[in-house]
C-alpha atoms as a PDB file:
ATOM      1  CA  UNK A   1     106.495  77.521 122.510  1.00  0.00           C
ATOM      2  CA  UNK A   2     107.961  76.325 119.021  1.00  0.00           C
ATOM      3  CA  UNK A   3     105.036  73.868 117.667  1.00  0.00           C
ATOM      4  CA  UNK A   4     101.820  75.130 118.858  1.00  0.00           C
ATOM      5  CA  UNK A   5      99.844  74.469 121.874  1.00  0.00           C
ATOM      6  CA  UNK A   6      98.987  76.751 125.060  1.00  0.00           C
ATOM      7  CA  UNK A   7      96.382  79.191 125.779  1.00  0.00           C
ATOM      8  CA  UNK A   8      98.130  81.237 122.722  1.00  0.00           C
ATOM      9  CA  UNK A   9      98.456  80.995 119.293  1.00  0.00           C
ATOM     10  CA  UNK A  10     101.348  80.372 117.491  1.00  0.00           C
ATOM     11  CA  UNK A  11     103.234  83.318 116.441  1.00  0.00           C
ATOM     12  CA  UNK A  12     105.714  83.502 113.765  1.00  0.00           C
ATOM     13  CA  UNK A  13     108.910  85.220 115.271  1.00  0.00           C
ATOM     14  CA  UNK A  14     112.321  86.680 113.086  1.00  0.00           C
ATOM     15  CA  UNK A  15     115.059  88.340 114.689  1.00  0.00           C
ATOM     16  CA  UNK A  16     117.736  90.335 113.560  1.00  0.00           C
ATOM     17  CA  UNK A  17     120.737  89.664 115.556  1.00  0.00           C
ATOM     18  CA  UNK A  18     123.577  92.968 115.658  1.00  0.00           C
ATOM     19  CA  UNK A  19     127.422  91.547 114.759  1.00  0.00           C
ATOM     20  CA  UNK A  20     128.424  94.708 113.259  1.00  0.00           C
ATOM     21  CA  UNK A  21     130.202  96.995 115.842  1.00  0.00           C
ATOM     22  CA  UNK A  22     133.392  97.903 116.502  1.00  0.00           C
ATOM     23  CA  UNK A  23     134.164  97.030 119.827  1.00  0.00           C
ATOM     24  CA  UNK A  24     136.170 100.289 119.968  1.00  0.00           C
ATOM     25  CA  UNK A  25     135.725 100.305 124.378  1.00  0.00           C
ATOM     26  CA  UNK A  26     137.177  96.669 124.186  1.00  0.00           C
ATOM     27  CA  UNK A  27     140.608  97.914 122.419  1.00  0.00           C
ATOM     28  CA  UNK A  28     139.247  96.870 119.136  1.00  0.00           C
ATOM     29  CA  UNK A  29     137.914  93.448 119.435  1.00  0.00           C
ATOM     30  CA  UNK A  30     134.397  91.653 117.913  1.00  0.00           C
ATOM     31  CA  UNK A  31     132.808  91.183 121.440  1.00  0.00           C
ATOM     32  CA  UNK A  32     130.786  88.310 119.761  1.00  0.00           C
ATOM     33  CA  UNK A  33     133.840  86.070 118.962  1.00  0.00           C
ATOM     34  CA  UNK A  34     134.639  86.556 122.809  1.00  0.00           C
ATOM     35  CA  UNK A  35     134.353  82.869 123.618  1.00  0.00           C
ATOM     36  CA  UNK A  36     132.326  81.099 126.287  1.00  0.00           C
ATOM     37  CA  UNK A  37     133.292  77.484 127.765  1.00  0.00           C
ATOM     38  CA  UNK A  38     134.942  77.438 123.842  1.00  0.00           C
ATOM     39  CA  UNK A  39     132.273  78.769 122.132  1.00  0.00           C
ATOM     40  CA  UNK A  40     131.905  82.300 120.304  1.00  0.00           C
ATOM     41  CA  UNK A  41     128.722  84.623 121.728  1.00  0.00           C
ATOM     42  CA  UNK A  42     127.637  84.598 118.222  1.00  0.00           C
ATOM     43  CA  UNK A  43     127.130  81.182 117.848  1.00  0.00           C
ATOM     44  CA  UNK A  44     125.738  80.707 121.411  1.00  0.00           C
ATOM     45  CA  UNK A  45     123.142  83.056 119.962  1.00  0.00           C
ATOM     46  CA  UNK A  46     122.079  81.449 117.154  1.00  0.00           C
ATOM     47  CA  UNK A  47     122.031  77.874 119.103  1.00  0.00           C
ATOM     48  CA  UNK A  48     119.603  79.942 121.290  1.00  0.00           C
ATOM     49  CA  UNK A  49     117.184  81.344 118.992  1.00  0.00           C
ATOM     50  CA  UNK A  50     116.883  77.471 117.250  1.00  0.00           C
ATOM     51  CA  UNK A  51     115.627  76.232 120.828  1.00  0.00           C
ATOM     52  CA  UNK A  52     113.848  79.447 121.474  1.00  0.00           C
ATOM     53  CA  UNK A  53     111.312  79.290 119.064  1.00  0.00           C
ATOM     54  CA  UNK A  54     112.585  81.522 115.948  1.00  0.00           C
ATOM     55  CA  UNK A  55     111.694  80.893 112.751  1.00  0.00           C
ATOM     56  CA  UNK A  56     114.319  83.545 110.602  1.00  0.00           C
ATOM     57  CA  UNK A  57     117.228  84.875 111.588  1.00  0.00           C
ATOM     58  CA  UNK A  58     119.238  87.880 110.084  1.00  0.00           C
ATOM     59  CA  UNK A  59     123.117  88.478 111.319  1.00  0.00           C
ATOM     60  CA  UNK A  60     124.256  92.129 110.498  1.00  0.00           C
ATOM     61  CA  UNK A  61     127.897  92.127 110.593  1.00  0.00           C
ATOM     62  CA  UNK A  62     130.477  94.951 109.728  1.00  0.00           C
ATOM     63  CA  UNK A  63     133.231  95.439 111.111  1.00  0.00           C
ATOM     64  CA  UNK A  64     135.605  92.036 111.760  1.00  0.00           C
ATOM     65  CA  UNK A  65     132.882  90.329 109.164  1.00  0.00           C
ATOM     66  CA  UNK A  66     135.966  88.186 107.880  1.00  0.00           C
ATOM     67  CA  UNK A  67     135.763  86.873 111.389  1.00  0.00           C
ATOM     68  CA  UNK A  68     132.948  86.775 112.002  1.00  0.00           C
ATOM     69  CA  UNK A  69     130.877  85.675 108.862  1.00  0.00           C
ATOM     70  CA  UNK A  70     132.779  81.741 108.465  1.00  0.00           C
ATOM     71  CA  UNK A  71     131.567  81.839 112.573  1.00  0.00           C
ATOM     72  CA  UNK A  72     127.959  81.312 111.394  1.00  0.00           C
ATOM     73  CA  UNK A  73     128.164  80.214 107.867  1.00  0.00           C
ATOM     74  CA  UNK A  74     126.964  76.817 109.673  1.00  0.00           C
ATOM     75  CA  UNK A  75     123.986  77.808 110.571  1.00  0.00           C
ATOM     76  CA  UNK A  76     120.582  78.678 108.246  1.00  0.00           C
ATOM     77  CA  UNK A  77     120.348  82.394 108.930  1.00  0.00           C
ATOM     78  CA  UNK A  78     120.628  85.482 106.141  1.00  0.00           C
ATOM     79  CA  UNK A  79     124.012  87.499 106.667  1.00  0.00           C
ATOM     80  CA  UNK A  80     123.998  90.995 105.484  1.00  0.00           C
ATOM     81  CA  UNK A  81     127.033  93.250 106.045  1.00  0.00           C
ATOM     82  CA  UNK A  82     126.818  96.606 106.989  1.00  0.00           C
ATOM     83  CA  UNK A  83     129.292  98.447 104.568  1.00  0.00           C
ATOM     84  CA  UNK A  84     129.187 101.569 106.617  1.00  0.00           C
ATOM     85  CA  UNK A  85     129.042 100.425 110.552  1.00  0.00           C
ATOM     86  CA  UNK A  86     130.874 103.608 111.605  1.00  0.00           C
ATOM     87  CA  UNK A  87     127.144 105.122 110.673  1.00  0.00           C
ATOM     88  CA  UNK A  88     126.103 103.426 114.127  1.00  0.00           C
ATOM     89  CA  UNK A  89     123.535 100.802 115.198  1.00  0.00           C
ATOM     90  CA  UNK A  90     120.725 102.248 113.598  1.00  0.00           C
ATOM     91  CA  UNK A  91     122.065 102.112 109.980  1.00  0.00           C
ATOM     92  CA  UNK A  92     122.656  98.146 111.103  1.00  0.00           C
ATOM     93  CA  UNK A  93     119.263  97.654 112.682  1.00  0.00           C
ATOM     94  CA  UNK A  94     117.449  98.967 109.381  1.00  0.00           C
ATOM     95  CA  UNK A  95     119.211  96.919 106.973  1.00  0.00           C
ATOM     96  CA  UNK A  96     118.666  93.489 109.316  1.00  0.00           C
ATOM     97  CA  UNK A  97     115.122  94.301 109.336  1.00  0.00           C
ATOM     98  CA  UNK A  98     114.833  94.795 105.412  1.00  0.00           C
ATOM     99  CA  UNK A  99     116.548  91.736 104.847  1.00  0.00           C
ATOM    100  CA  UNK A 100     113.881  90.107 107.661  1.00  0.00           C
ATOM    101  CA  UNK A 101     110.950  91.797 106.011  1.00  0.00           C
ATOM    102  CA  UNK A 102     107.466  92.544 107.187  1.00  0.00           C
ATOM    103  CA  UNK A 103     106.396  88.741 107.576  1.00  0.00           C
ATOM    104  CA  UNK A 104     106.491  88.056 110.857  1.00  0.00           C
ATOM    105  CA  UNK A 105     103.980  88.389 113.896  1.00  0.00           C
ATOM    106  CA  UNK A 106     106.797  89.519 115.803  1.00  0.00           C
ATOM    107  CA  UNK A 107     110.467  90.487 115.298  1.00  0.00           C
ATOM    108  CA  UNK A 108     113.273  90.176 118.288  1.00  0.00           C
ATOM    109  CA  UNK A 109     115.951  93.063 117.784  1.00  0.00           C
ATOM    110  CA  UNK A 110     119.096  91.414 119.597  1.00  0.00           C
ATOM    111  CA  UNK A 111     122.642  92.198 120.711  1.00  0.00           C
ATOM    112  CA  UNK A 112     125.477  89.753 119.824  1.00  0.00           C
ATOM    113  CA  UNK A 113     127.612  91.098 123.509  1.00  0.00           C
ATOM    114  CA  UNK A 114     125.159  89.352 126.132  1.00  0.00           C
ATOM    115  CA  UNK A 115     127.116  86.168 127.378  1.00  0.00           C
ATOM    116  CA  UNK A 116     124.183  84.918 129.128  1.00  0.00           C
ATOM    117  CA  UNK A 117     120.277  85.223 126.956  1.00  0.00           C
ATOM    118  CA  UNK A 118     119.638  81.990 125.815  1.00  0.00           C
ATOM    119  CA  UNK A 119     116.538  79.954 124.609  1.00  0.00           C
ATOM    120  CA  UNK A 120     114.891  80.518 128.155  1.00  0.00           C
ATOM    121  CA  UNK A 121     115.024  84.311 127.937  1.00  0.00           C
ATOM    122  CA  UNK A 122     113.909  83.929 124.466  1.00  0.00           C
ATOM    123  CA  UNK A 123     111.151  82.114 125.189  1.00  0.00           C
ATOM    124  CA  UNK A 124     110.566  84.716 128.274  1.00  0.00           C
ATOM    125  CA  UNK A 125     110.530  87.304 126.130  1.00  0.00           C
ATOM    126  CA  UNK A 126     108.106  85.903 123.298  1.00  0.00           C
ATOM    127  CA  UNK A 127     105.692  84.711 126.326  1.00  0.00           C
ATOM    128  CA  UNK A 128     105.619  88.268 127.611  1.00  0.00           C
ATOM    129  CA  UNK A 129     104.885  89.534 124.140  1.00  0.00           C
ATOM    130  CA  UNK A 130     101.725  87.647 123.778  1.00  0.00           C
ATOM    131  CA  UNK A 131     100.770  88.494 127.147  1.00  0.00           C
ATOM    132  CA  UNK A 132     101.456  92.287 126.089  1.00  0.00           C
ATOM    133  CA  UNK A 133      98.538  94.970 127.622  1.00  0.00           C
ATOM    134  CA  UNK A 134      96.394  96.040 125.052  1.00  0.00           C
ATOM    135  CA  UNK A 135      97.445  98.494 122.573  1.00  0.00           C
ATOM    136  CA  UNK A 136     101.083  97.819 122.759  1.00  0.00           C
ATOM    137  CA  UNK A 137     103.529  96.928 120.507  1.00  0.00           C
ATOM    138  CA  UNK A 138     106.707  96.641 121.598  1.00  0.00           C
ATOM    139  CA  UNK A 139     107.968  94.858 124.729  1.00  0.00           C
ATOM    140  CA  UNK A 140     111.309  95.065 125.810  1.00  0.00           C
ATOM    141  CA  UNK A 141     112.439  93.849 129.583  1.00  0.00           C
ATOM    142  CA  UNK A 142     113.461  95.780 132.714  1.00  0.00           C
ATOM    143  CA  UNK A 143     115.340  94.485 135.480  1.00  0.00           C
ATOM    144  CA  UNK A 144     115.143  96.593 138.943  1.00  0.00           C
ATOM    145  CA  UNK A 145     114.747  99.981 136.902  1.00  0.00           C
ATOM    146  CA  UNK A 146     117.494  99.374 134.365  1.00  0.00           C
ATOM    147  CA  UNK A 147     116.314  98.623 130.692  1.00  0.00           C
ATOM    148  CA  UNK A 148     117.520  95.143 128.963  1.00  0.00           C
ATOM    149  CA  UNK A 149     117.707  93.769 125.665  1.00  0.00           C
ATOM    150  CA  UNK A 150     116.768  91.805 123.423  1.00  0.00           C
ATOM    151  CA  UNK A 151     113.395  93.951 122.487  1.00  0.00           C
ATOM    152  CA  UNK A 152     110.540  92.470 120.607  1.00  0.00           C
ATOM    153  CA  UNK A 153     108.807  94.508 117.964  1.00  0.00           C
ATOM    154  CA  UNK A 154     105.157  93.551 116.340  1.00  0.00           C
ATOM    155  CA  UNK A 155     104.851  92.879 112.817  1.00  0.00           C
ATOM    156  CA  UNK A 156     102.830  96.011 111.916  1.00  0.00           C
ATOM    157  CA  UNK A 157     105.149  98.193 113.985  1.00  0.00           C
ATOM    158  CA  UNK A 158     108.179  96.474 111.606  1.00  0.00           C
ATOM    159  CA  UNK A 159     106.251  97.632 108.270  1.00  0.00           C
ATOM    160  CA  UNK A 160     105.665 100.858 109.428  1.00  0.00           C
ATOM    161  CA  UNK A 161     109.534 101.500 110.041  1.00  0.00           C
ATOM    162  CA  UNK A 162     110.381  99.528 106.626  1.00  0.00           C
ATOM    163  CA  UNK A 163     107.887 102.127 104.969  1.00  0.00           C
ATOM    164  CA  UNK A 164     109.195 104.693 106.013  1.00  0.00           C
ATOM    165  CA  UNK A 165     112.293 104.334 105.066  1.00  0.00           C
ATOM    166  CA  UNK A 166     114.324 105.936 108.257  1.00  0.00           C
ATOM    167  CA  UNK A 167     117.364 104.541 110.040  1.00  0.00           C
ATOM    168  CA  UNK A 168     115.582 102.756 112.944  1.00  0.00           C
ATOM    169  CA  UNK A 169     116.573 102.774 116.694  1.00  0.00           C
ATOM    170  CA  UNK A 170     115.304 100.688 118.669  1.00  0.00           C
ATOM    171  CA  UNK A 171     115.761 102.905 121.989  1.00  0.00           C
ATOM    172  CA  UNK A 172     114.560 106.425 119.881  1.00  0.00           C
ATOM    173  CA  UNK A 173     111.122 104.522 119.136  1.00  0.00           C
ATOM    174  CA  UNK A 174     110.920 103.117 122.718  1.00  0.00           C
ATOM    175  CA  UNK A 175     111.296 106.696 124.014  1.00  0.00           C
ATOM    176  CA  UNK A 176     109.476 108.240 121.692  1.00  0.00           C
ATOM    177  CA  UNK A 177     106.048 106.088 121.402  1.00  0.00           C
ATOM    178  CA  UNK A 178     105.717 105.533 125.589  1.00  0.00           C
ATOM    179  CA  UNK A 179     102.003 104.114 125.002  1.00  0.00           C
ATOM    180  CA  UNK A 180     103.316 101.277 122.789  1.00  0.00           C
ATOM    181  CA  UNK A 181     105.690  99.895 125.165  1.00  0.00           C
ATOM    182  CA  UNK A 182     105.296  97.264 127.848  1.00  0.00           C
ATOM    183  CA  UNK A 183     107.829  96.566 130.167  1.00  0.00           C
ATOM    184  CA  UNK A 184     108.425  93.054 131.000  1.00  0.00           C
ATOM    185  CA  UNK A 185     109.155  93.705 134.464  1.00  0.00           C
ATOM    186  CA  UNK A 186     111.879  90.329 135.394  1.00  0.00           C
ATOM    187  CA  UNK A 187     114.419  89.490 138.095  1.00  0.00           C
ATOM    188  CA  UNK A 188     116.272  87.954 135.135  1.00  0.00           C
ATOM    189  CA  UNK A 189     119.577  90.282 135.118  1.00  0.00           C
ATOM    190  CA  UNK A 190     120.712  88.079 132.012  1.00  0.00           C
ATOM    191  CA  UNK A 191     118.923  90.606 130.148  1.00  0.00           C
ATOM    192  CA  UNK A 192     121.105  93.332 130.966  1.00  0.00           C
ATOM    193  CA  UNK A 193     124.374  91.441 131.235  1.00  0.00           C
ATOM    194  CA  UNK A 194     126.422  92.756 128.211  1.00  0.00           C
ATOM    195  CA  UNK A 195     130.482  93.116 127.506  1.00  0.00           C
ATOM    196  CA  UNK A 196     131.555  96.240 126.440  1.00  0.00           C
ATOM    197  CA  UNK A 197     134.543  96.521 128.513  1.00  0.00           C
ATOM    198  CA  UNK A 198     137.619  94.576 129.861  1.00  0.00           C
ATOM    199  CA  UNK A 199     136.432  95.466 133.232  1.00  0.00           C
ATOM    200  CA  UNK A 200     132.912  94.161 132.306  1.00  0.00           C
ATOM    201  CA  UNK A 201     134.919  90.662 131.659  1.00  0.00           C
ATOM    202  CA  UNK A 202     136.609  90.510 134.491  1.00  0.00           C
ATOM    203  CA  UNK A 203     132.930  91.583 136.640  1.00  0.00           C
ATOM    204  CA  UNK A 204     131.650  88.341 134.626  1.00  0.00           C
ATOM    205  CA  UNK A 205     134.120  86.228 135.477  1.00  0.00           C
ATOM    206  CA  UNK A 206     134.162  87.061 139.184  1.00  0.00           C
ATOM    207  CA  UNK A 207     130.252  87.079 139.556  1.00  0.00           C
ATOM    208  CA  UNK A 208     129.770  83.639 137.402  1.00  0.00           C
ATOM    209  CA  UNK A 209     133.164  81.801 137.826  1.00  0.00           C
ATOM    210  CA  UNK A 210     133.110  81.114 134.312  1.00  0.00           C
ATOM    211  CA  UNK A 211     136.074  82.792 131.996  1.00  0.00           C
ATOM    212  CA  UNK A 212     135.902  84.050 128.748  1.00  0.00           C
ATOM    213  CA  UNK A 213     138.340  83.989 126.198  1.00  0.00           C
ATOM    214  CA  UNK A 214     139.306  86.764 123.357  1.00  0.00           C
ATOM    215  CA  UNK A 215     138.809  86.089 120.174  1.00  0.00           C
ATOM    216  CA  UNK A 216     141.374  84.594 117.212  1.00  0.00           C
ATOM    217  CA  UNK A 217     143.399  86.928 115.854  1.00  0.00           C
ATOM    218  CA  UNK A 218     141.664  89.754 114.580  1.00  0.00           C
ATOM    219  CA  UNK A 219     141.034  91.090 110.741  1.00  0.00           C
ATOM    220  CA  UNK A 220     138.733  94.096 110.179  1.00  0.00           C
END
């Protein structure tokens, strides 16, 4: 949708995309350095979002972020480190979205652990979004019952959690403001395809016949 055009206007889209976790069900690893066909989840990401139509892009990193950081150093996005990642997601979600700020019609809260959402489930996403049903604000898809990521936030729902000043999660507000919320209701299981386990590997491998490949040696 990048460049205008369609039945809907052009929106301008950030996204705040999570590095910062621990990996602590993996044995310790940065599941966004896993690699894929030789190249790291993380940058598969940000290759994504550049076809998929966003214009910012924030990368919260924590743990492993002397990994991790030179990974995307190539790329025009904001990196901001989360210096206490052991507070959980929320404490990283909140600080990507204050670097991100309030400008945007609609911020994308994504995971760096999903192998498989590209520039098509972006674009998915942000088409679903503008199709929203009235009164909502936050869309977020669902594949046969089970809820997927990444979740798209409006603009004004963004500065209302930056004013407020609260750690921010994105499944608490879901649950807790039903009448915002429209389900994109998909048959695309990429969206709920993530790796938080060895066994979750070796169910990717098997189901895709593509292999992934641990990361470099690791540095916290």
């Amino acid at each position: 949708m990048k460049g205008g055009g369609g039945l809907y206007e052009r929106l301008r889209v950030g996204a705040v995309l999570l590095a910062a976790g621990e990996g602590s069900r993996m044995g310790g690893v940065p599941k966004c350095m896993l690699k894929l066909q030789g190249v790291p989840l993380i940058n598969r990401h940000l290759i994504a979002m550049s076809g998929g139509g966003i214009d910012e892009v924030v990368v919260v990193t924590g743990y492993y972020h002397e990994q991790i950081e030179p990974a995307v150093e190539t790329f025009p996005v904001t990196v901001v480190r989360n210096p206490h990642p052991e507070e959980g997601q929320q404490s990283s979600v909140k600080l990507g979205l204050a670097a991100l700020g309030a400008k945007f019609d609609v911020v994308i809260v994504a995971l760096a652990d999903q192998p498989l959402v590209g520039s098509a489930e972006l674009t998915e996403l942000i088409a679903a979004f503008k199709k929203r049903a009235p009164g909502t604000s936050v869309v977020y898809p669902e594949v046969k019952g089970q809820r997927g990521n990444p979740v798209a936030f409006s603009g004004e729902v963004i500065a209302e959690m930056l004013e407020s000043g609260k750690n921010i999660g994105c499944r608490k507000f879901i649950d807790a403001n039903p009448a915002m919320v429209h389900k994109l209701d998909t048959s695309n299981d990429r969206f709920i395809i993530d790796l938080d386990t060895v066994d979750d590997i070796a169910a990717f491998e098997k189901r895709t016949g593509w292999k992934l490949t641990m990361p470099d040696a690791v540095t916290s």
